[in-house]
PDB file of N, CA and C in Angstrom:
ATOM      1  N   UNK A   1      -8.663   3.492 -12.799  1.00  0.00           N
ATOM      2  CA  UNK A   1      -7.842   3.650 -11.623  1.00  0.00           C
ATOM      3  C   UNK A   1      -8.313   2.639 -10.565  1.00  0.00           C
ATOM      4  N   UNK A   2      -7.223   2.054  -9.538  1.00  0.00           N
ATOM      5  CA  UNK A   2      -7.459   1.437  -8.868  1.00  0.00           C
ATOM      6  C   UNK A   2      -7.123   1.674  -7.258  1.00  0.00           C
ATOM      7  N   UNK A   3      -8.078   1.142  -6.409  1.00  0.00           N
ATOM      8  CA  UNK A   3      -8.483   1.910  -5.613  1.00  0.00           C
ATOM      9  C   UNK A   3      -7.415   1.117  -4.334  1.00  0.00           C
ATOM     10  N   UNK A   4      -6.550   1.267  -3.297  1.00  0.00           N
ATOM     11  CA  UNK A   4      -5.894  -0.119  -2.766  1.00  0.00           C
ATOM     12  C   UNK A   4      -6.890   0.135  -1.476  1.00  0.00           C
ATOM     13  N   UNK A   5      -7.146  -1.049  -0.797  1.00  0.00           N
ATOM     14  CA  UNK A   5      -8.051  -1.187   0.560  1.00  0.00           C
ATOM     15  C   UNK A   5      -7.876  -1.692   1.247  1.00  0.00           C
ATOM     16  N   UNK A   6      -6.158  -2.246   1.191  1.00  0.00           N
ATOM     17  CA  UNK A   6      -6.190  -2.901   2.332  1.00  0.00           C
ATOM     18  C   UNK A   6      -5.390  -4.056   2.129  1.00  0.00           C
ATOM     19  N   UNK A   7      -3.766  -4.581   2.884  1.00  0.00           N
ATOM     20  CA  UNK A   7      -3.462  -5.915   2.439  1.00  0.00           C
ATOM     21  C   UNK A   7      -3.058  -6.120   0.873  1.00  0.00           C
ATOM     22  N   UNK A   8      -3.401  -6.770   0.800  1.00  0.00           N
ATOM     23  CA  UNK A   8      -3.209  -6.980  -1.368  1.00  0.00           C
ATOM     24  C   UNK A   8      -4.446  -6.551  -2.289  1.00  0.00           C
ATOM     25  N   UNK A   9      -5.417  -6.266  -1.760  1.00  0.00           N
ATOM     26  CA  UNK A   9      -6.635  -6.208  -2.051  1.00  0.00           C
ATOM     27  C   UNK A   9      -6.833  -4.632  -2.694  1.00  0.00           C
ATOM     28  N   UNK A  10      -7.037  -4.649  -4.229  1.00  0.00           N
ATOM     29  CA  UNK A  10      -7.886  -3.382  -4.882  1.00  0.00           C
ATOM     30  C   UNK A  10      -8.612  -3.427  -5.500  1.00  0.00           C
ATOM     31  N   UNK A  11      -9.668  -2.594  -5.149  1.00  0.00           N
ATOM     32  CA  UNK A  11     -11.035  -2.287  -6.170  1.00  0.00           C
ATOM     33  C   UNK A  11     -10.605  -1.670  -7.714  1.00  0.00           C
ATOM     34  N   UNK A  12     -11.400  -2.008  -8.881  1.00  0.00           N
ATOM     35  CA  UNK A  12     -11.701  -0.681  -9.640  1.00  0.00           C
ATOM     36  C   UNK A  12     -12.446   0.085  -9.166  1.00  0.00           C
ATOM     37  N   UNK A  13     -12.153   1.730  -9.571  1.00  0.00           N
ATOM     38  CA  UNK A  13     -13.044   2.475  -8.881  1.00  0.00           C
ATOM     39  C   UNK A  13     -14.019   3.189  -9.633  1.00  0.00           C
ATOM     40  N   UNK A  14     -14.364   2.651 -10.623  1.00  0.00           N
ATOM     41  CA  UNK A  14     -15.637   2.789 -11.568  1.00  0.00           C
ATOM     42  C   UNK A  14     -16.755   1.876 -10.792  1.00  0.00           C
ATOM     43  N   UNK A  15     -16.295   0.674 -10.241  1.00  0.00           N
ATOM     44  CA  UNK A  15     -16.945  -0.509  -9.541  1.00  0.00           C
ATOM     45  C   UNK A  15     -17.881   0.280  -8.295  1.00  0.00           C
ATOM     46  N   UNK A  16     -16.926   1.124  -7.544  1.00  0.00           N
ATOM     47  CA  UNK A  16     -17.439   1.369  -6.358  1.00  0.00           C
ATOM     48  C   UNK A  16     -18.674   2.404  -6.165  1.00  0.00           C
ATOM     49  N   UNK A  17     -19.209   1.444  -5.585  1.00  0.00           N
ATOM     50  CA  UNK A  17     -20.732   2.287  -5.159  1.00  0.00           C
ATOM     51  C   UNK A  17     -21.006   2.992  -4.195  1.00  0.00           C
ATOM     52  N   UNK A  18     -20.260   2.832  -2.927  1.00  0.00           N
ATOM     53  CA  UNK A  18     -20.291   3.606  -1.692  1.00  0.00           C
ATOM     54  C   UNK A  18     -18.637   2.955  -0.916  1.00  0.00           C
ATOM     55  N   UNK A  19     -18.038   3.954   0.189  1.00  0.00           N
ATOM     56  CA  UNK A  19     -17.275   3.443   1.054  1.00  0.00           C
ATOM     57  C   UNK A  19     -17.917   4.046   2.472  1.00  0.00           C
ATOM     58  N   UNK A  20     -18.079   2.826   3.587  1.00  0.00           N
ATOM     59  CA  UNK A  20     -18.833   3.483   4.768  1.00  0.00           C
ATOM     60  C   UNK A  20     -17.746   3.399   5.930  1.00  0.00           C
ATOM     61  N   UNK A  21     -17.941   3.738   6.803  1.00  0.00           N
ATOM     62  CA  UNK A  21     -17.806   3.693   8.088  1.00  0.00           C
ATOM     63  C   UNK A  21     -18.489   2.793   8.976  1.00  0.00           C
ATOM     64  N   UNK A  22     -17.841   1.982   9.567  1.00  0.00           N
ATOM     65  CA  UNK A  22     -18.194   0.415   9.782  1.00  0.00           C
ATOM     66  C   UNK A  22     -18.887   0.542  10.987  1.00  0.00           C
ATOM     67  N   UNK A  23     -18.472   1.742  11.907  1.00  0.00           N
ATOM     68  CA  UNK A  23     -19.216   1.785  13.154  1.00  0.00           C
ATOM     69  C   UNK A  23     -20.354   2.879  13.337  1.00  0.00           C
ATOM     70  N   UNK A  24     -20.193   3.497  12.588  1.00  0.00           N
ATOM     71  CA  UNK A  24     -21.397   4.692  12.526  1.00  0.00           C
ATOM     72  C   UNK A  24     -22.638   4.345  11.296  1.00  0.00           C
ATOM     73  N   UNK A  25     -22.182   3.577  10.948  1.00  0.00           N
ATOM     74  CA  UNK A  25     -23.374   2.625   9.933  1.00  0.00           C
ATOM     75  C   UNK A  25     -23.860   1.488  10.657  1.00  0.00           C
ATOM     76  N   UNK A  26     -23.368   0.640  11.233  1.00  0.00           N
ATOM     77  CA  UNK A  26     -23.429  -0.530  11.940  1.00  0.00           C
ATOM     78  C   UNK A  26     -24.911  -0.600  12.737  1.00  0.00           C
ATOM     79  N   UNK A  27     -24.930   0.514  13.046  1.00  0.00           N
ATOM     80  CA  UNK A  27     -26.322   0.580  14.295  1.00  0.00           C
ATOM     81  C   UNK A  27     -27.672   1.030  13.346  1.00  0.00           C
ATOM     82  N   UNK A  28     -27.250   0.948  11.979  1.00  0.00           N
ATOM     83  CA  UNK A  28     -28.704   1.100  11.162  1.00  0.00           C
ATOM     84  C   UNK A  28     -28.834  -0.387  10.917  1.00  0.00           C
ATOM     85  N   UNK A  29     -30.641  -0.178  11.030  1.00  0.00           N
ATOM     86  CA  UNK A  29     -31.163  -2.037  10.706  1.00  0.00           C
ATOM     87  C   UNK A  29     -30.800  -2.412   9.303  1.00  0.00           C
ATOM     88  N   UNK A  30     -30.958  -1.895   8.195  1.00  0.00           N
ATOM     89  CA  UNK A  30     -30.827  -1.940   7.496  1.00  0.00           C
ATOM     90  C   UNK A  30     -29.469  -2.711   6.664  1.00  0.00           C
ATOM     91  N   UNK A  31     -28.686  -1.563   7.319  1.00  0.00           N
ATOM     92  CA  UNK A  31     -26.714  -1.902   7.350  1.00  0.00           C
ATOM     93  C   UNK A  31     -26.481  -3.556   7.587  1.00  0.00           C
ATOM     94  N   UNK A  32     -27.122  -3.750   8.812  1.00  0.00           N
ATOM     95  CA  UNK A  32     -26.589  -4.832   9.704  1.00  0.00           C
ATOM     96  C   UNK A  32     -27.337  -5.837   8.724  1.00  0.00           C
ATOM     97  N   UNK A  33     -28.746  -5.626   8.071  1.00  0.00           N
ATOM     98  CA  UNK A  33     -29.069  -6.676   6.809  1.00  0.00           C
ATOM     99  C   UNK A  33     -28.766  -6.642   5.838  1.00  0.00           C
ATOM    100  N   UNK A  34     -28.273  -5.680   5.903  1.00  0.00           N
ATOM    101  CA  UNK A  34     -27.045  -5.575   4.211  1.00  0.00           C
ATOM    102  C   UNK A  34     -26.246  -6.962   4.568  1.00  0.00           C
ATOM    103  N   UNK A  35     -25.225  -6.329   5.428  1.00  0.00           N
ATOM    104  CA  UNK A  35     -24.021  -7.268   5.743  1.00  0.00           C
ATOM    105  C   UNK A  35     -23.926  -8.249   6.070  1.00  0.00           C
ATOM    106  N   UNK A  36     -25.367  -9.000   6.803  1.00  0.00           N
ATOM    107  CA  UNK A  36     -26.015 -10.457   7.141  1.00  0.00           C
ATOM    108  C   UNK A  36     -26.099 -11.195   6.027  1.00  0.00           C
ATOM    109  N   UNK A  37     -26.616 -10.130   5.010  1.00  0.00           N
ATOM    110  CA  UNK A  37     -26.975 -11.274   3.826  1.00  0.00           C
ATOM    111  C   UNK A  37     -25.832 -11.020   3.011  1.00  0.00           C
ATOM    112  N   UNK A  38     -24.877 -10.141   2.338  1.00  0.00           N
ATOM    113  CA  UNK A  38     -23.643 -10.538   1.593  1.00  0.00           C
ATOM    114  C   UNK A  38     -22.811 -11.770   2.660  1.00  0.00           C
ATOM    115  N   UNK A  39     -22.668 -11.673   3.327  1.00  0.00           N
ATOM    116  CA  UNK A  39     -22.292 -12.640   4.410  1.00  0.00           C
ATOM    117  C   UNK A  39     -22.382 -14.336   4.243  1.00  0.00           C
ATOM    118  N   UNK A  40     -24.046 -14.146   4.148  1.00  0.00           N
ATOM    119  CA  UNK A  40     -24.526 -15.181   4.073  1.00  0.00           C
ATOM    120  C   UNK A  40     -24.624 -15.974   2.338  1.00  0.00           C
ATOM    121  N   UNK A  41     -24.462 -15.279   1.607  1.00  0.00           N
ATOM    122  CA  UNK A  41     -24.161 -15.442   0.033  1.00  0.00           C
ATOM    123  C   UNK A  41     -22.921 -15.601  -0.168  1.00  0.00           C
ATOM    124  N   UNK A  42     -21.684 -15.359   0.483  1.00  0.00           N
ATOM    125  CA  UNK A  42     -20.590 -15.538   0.348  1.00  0.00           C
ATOM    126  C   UNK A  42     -20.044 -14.398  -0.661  1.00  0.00           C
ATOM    127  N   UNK A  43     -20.480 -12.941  -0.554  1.00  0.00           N
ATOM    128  CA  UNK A  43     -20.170 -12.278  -1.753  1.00  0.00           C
ATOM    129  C   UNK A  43     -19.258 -10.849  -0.351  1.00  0.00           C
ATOM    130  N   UNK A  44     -18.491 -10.921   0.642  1.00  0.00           N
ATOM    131  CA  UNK A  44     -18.357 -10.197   1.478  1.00  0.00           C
ATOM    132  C   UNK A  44     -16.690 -10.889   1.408  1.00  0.00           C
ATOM    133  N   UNK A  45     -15.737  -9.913   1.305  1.00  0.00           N
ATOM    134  CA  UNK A  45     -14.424 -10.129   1.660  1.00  0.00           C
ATOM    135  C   UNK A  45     -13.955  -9.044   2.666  1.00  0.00           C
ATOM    136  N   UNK A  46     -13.129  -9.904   3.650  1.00  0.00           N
ATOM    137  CA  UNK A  46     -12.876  -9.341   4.579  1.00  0.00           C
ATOM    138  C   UNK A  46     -11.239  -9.102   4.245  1.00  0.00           C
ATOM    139  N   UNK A  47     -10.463  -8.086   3.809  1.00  0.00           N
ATOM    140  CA  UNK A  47      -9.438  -7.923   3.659  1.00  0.00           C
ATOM    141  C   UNK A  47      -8.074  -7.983   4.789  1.00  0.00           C
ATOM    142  N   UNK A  48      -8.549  -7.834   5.820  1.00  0.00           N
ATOM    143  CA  UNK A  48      -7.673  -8.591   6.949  1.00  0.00           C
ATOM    144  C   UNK A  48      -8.110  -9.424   7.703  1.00  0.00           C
ATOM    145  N   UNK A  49      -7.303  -9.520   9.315  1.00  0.00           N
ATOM    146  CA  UNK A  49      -8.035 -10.029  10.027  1.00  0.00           C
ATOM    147  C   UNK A  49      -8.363  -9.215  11.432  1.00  0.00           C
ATOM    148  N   UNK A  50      -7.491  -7.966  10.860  1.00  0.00           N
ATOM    149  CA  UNK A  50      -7.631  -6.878  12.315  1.00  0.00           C
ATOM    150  C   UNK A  50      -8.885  -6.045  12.395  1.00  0.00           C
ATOM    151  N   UNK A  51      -8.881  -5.466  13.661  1.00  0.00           N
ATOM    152  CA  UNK A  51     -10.484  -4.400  13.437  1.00  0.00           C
ATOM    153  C   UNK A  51     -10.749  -3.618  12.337  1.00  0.00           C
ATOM    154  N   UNK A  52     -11.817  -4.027  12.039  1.00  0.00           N
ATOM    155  CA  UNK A  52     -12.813  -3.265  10.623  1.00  0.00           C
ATOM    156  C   UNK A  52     -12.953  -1.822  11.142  1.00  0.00           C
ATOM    157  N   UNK A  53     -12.685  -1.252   9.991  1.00  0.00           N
ATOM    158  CA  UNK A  53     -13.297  -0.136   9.944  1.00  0.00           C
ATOM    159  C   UNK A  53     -13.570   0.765   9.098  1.00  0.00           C
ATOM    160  N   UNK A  54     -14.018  -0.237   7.939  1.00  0.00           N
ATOM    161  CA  UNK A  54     -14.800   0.552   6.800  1.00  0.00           C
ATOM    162  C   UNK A  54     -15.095  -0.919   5.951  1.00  0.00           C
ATOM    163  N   UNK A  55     -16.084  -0.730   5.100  1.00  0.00           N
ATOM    164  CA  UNK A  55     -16.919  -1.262   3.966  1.00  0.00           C
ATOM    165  C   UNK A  55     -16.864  -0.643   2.597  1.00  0.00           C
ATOM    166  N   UNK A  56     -16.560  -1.391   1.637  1.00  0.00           N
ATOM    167  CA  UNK A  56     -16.841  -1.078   0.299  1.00  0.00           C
ATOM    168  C   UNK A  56     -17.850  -1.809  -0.608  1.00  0.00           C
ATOM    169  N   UNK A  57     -18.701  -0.795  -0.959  1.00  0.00           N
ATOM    170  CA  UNK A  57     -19.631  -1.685  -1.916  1.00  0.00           C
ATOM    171  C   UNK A  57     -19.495  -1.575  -3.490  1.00  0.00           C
ATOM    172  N   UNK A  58     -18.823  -2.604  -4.232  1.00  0.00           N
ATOM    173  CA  UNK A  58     -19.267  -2.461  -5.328  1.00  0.00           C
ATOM    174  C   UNK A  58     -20.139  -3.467  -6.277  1.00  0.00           C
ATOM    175  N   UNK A  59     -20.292  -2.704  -7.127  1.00  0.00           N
ATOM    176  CA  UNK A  59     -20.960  -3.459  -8.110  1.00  0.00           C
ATOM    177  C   UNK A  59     -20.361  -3.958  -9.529  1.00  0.00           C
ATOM    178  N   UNK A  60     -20.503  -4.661  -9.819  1.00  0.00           N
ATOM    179  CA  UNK A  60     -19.479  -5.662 -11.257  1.00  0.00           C
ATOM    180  C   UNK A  60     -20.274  -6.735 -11.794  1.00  0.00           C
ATOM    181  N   UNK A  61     -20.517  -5.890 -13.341  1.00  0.00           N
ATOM    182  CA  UNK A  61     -21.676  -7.415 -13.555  1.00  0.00           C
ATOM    183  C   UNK A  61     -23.001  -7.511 -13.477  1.00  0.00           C
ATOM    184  N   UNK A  62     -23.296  -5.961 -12.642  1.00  0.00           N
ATOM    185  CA  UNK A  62     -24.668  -6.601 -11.892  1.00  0.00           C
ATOM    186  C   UNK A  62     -24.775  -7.346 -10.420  1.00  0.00           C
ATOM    187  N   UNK A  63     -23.650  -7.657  -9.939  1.00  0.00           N
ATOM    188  CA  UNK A  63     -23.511  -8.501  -8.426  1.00  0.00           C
ATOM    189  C   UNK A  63     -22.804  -7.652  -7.789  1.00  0.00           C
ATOM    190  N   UNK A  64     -23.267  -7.484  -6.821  1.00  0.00           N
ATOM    191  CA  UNK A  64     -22.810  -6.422  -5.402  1.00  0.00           C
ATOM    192  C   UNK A  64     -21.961  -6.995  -4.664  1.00  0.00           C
ATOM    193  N   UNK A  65     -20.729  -6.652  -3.860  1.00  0.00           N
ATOM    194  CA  UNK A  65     -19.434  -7.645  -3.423  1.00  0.00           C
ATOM    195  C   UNK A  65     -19.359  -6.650  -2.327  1.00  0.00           C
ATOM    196  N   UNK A  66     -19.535  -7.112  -1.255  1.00  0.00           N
ATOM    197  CA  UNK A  66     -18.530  -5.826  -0.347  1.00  0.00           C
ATOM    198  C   UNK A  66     -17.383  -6.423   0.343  1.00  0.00           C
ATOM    199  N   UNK A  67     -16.731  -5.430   0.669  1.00  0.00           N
ATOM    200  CA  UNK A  67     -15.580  -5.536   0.904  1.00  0.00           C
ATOM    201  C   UNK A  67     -15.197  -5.091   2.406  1.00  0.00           C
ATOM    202  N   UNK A  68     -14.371  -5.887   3.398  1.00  0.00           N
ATOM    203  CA  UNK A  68     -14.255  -5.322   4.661  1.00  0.00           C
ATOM    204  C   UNK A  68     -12.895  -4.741   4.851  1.00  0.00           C
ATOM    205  N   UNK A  69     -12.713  -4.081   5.111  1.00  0.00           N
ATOM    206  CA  UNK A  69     -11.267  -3.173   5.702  1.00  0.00           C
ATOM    207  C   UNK A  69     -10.798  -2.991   7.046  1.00  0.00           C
ATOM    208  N   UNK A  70      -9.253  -2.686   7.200  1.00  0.00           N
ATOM    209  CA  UNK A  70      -9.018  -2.510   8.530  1.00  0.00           C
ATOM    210  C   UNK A  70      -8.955  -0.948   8.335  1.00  0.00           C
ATOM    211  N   UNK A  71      -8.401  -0.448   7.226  1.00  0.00           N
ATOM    212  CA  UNK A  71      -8.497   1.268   7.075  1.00  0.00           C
ATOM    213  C   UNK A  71     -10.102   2.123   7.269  1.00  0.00           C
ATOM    214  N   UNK A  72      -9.256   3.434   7.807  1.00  0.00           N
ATOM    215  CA  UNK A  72     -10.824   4.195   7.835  1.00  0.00           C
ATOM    216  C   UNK A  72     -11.403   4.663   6.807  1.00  0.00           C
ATOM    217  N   UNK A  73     -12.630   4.715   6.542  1.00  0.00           N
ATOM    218  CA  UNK A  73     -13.263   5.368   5.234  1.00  0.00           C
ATOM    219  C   UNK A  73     -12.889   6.602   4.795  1.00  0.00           C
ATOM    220  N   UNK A  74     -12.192   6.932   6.049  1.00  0.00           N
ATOM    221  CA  UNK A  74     -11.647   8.521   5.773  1.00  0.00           C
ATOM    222  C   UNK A  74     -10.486   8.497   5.087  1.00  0.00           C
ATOM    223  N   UNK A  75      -9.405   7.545   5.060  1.00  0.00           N
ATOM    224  CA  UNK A  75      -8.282   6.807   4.774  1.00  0.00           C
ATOM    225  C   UNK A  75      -8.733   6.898   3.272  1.00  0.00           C
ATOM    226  N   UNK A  76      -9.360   5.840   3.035  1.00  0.00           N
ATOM    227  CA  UNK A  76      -9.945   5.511   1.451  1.00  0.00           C
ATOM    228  C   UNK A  76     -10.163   6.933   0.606  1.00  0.00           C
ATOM    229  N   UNK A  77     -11.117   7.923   1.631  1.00  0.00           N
ATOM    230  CA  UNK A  77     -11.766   8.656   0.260  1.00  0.00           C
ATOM    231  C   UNK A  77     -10.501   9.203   0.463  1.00  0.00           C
ATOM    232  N   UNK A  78      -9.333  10.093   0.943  1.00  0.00           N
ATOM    233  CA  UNK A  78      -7.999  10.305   1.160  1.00  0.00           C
ATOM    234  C   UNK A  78      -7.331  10.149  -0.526  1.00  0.00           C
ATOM    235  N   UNK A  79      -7.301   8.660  -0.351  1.00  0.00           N
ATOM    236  CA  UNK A  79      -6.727   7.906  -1.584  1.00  0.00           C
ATOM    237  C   UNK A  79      -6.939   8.122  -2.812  1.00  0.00           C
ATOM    238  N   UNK A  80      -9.023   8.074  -2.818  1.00  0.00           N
ATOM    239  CA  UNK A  80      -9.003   7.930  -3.905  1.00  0.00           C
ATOM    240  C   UNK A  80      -9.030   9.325  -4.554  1.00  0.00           C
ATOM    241  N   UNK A  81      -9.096  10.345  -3.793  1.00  0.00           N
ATOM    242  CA  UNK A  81      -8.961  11.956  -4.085  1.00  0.00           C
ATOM    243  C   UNK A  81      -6.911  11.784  -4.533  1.00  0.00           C
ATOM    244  N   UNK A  82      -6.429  11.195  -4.089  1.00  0.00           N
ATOM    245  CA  UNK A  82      -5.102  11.404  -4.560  1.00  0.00           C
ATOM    246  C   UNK A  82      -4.747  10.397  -5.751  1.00  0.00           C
ATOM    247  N   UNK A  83      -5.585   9.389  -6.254  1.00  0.00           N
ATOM    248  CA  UNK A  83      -5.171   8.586  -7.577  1.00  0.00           C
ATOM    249  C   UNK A  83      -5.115   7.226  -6.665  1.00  0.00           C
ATOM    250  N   UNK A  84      -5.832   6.887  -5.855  1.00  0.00           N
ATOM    251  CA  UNK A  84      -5.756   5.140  -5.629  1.00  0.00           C
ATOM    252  C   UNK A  84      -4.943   4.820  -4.548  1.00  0.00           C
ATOM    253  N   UNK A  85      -3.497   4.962  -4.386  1.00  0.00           N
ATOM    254  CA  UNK A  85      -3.105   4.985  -3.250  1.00  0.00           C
ATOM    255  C   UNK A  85      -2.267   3.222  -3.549  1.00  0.00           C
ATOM    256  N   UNK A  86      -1.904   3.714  -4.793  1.00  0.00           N
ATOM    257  CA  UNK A  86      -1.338   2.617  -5.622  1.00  0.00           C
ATOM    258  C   UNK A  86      -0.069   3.065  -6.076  1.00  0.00           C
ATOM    259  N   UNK A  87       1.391   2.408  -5.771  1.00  0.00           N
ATOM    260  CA  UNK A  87       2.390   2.775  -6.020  1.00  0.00           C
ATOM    261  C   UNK A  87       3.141   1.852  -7.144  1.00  0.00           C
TER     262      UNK A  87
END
């Protein structure tokens, strides 16, 4: 099943490792070096260009990709509790 996140953009959702909340995560050190360094590796897609407000992390391969959203994480898990959110 596939997960939609945004724009044209869907995950598999075997892939996905976590979906966060972009502003209530944001203020952990940690978070903010997560997202510095996918960033900086070029492994971070930003699925729009409007305000973020959620992150997806998956994994494929072995390589971690996250993903930026304008939907809320609350939006997502929504979806993927209803089959993807794929028509």
């Amino acid at each position: 099943m596939y997960l939609h996140i945004g724009n044209s953009y869907s995950v598999d959702t075997r892939d996905i490792v976590g979906i966060f909340d972009i502003e209530n995560t944001t203020v952990e050190k940690c978070t903010k070096k997560l997202l510095e360094r996918v960033e900086k590796e070029k492994r971070c897609v930003y699925t729009t260009y409007e305000m973020p407000k959620s992150f997806i992390i998956i994994m494929k391969n072995g390589r971690e990709k996250v993903y930026i959203s304008q939907l809320s994480a609350s939006t997502l898990r929504k979806r993927l509790q209803s089959g993807g959110g794929m028509e």
